[in-house]
PDB file of N, CA and C in Angstrom:
ATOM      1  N   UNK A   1      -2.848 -20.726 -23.086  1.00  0.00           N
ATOM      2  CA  UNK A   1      -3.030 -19.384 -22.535  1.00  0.00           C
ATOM      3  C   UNK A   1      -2.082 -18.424 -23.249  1.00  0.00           C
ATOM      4  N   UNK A   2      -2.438 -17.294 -23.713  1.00  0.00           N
ATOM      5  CA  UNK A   2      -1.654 -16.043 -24.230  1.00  0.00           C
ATOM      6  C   UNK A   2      -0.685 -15.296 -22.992  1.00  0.00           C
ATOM      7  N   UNK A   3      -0.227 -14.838 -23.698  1.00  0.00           N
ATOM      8  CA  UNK A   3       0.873 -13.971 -22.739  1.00  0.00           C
ATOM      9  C   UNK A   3      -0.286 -13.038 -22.069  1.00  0.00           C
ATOM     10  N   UNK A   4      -1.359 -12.364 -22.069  1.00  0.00           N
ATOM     11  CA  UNK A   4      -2.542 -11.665 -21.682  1.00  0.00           C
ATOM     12  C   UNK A   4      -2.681 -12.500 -20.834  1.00  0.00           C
ATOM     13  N   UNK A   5      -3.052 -13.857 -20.773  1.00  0.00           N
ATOM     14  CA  UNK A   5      -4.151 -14.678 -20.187  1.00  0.00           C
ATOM     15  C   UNK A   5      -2.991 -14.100 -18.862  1.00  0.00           C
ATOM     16  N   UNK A   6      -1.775 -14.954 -19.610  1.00  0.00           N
ATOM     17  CA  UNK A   6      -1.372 -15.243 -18.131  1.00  0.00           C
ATOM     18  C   UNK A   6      -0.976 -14.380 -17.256  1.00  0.00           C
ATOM     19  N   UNK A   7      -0.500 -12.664 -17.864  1.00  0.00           N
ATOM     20  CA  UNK A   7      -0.548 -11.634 -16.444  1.00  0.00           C
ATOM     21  C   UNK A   7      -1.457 -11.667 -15.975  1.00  0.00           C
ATOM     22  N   UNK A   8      -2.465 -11.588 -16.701  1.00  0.00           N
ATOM     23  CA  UNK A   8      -3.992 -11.634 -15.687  1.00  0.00           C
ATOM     24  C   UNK A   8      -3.905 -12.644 -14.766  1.00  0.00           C
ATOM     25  N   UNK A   9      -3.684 -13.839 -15.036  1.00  0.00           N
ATOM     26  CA  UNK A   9      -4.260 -14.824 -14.645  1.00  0.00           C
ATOM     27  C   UNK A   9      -2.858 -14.873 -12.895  1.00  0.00           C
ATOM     28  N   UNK A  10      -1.473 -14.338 -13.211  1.00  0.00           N
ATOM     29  CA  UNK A  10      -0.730 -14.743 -12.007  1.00  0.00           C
ATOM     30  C   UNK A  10      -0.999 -13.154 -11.608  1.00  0.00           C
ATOM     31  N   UNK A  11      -1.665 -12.288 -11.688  1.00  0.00           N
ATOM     32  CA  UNK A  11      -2.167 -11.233 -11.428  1.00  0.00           C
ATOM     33  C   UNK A  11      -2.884 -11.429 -10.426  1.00  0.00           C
ATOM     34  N   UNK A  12      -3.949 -11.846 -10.683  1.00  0.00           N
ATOM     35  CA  UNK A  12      -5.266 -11.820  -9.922  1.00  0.00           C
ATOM     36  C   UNK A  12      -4.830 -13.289  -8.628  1.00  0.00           C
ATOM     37  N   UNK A  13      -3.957 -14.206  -8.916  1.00  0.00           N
ATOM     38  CA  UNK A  13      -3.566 -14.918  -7.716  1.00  0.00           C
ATOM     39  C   UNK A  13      -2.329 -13.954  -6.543  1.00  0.00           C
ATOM     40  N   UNK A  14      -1.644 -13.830  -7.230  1.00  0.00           N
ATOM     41  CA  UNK A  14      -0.973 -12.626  -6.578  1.00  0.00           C
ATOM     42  C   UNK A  14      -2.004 -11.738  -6.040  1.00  0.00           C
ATOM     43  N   UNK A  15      -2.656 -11.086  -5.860  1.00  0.00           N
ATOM     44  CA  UNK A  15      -3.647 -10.182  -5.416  1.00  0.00           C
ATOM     45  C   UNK A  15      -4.481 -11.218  -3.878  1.00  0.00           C
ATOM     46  N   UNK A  16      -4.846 -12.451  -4.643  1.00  0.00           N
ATOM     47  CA  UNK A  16      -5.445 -13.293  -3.637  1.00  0.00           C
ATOM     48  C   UNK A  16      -4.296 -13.884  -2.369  1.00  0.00           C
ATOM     49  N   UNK A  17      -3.749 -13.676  -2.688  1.00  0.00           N
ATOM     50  CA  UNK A  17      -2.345 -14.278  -1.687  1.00  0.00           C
ATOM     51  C   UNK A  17      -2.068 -13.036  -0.774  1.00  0.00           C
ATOM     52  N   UNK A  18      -2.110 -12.067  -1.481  1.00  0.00           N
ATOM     53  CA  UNK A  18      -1.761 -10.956  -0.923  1.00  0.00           C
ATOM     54  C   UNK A  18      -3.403 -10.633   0.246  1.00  0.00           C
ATOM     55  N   UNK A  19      -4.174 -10.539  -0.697  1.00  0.00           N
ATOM     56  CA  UNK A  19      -5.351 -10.005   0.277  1.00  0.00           C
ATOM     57  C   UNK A  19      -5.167 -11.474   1.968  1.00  0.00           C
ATOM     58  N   UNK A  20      -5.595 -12.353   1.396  1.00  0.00           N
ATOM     59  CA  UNK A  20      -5.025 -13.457   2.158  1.00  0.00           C
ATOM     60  C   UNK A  20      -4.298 -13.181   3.529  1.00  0.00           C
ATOM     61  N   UNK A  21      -3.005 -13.314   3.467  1.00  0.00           N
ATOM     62  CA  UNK A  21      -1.965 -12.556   3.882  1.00  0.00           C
ATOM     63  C   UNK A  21      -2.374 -11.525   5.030  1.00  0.00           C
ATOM     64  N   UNK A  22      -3.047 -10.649   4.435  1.00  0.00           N
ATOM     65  CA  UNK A  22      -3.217  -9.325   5.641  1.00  0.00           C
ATOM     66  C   UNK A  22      -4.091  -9.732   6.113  1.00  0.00           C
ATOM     67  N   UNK A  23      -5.010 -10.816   5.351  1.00  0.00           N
ATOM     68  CA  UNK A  23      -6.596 -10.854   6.605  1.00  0.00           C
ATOM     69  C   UNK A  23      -6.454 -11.757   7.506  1.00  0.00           C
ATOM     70  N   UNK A  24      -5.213 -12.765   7.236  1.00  0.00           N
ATOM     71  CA  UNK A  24      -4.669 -13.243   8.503  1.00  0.00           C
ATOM     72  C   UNK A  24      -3.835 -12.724   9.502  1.00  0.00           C
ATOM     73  N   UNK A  25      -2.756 -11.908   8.923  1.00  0.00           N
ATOM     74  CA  UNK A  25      -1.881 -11.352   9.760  1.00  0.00           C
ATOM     75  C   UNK A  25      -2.636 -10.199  11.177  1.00  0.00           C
ATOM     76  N   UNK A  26      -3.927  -9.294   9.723  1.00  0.00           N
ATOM     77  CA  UNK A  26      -4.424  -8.589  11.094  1.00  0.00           C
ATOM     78  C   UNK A  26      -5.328  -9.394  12.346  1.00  0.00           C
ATOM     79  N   UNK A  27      -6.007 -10.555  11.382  1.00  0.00           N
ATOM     80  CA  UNK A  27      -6.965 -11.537  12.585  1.00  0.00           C
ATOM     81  C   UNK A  27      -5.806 -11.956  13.725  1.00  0.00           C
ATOM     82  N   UNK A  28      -4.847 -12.511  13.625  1.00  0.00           N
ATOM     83  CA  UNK A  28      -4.473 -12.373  14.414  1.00  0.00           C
ATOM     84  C   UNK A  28      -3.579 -11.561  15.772  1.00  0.00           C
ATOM     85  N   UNK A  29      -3.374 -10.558  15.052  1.00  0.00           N
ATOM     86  CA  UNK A  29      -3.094  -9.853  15.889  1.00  0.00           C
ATOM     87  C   UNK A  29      -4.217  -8.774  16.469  1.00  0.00           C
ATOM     88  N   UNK A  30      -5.183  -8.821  16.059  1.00  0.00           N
ATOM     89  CA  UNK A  30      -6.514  -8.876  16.696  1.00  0.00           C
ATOM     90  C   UNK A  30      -7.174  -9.530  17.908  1.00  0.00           C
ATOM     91  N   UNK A  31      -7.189 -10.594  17.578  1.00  0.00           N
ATOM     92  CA  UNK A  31      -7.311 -11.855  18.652  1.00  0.00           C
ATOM     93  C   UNK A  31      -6.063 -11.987  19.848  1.00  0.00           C
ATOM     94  N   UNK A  32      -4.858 -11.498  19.663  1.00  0.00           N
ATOM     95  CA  UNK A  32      -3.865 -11.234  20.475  1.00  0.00           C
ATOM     96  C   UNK A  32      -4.201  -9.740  21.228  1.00  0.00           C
ATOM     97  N   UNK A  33      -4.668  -8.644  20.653  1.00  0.00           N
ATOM     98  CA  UNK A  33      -4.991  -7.510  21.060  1.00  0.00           C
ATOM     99  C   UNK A  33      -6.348  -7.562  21.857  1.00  0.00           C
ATOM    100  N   UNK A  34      -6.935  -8.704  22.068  1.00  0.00           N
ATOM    101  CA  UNK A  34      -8.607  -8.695  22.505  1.00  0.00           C
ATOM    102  C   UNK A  34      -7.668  -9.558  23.942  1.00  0.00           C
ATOM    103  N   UNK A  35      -7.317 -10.189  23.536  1.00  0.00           N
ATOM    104  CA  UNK A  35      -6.755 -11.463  24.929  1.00  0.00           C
ATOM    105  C   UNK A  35      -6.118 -10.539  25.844  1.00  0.00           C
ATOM    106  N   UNK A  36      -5.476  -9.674  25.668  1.00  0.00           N
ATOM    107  CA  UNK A  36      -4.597  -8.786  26.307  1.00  0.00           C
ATOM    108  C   UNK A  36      -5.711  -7.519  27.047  1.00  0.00           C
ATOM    109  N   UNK A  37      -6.621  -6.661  26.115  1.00  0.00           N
ATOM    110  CA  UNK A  37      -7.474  -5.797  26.403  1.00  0.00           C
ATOM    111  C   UNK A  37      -8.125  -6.800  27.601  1.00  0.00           C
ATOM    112  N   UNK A  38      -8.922  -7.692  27.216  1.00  0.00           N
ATOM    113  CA  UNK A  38      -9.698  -8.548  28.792  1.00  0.00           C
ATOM    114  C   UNK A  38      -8.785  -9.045  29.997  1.00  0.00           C
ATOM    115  N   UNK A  39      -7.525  -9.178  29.941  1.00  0.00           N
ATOM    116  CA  UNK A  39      -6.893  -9.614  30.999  1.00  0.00           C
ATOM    117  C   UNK A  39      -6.511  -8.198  31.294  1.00  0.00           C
ATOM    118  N   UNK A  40      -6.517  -7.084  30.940  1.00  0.00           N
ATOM    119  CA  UNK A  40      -6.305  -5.851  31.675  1.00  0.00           C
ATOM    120  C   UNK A  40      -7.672  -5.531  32.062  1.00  0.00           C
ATOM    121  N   UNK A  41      -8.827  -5.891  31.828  1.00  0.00           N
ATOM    122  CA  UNK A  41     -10.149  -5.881  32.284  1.00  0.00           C
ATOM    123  C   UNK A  41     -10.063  -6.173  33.407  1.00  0.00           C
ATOM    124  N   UNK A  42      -9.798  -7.747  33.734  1.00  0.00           N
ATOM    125  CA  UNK A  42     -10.145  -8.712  34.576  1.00  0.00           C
ATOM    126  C   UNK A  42      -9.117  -8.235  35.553  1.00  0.00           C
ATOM    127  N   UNK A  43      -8.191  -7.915  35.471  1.00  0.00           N
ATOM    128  CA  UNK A  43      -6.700  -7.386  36.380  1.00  0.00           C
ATOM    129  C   UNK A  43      -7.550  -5.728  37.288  1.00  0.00           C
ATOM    130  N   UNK A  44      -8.242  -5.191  36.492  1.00  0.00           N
ATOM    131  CA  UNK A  44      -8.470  -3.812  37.176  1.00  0.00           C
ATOM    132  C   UNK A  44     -10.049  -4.217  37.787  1.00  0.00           C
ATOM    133  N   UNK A  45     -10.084  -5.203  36.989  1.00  0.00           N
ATOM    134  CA  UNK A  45     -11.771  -5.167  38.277  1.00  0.00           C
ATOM    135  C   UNK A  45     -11.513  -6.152  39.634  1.00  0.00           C
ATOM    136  N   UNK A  46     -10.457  -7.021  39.395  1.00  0.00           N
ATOM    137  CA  UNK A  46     -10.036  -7.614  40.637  1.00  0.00           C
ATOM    138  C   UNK A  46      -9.060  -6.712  42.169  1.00  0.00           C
ATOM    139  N   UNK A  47      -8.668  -5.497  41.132  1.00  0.00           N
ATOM    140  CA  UNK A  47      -8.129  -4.600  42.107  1.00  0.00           C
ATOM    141  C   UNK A  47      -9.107  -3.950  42.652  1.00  0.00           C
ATOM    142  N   UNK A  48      -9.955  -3.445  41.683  1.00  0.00           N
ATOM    143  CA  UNK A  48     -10.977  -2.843  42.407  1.00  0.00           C
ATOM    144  C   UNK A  48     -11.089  -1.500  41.922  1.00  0.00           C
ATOM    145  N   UNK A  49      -9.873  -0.890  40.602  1.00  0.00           N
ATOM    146  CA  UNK A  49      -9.757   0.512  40.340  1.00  0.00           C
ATOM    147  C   UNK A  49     -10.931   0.487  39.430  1.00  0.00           C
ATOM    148  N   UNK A  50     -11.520   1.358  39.741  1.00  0.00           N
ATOM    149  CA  UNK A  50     -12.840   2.009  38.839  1.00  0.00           C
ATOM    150  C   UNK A  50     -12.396   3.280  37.810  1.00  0.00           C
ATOM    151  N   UNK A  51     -11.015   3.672  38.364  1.00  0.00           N
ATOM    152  CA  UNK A  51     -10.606   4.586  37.441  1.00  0.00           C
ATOM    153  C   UNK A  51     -10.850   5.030  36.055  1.00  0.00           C
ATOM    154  N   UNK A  52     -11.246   5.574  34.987  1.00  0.00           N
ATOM    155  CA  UNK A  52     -11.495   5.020  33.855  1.00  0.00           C
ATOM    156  C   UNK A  52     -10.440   6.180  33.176  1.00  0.00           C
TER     157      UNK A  52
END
């Protein structure tokens, strides 16, 4: 591999690590933000507030 090949080449893994990275970090704090939104669901329809 040339000195070319290889910025490209730890370039484009760097990039994949990175994209990686955020599409886990936001899934989960997604899935933490959904668990939380339905138990404040389930909490206000058991009270009974219709408030919106």
């Amino acid at each position: 591999m040339t000195n070319g090949h290889a910025f490209w080449f730890f370039l484009v893994w760097a990039c994949i690590i990175w994209y990686s990275t955020i599409t886990v970090f936001v899934s989960v704090k997604g899935i933490v933000d959904i668990r939380q939104m339905l138990r404040d669901l389930l909490r206000r329809g058991e009270d009974g507030d219709d408030a919106n």
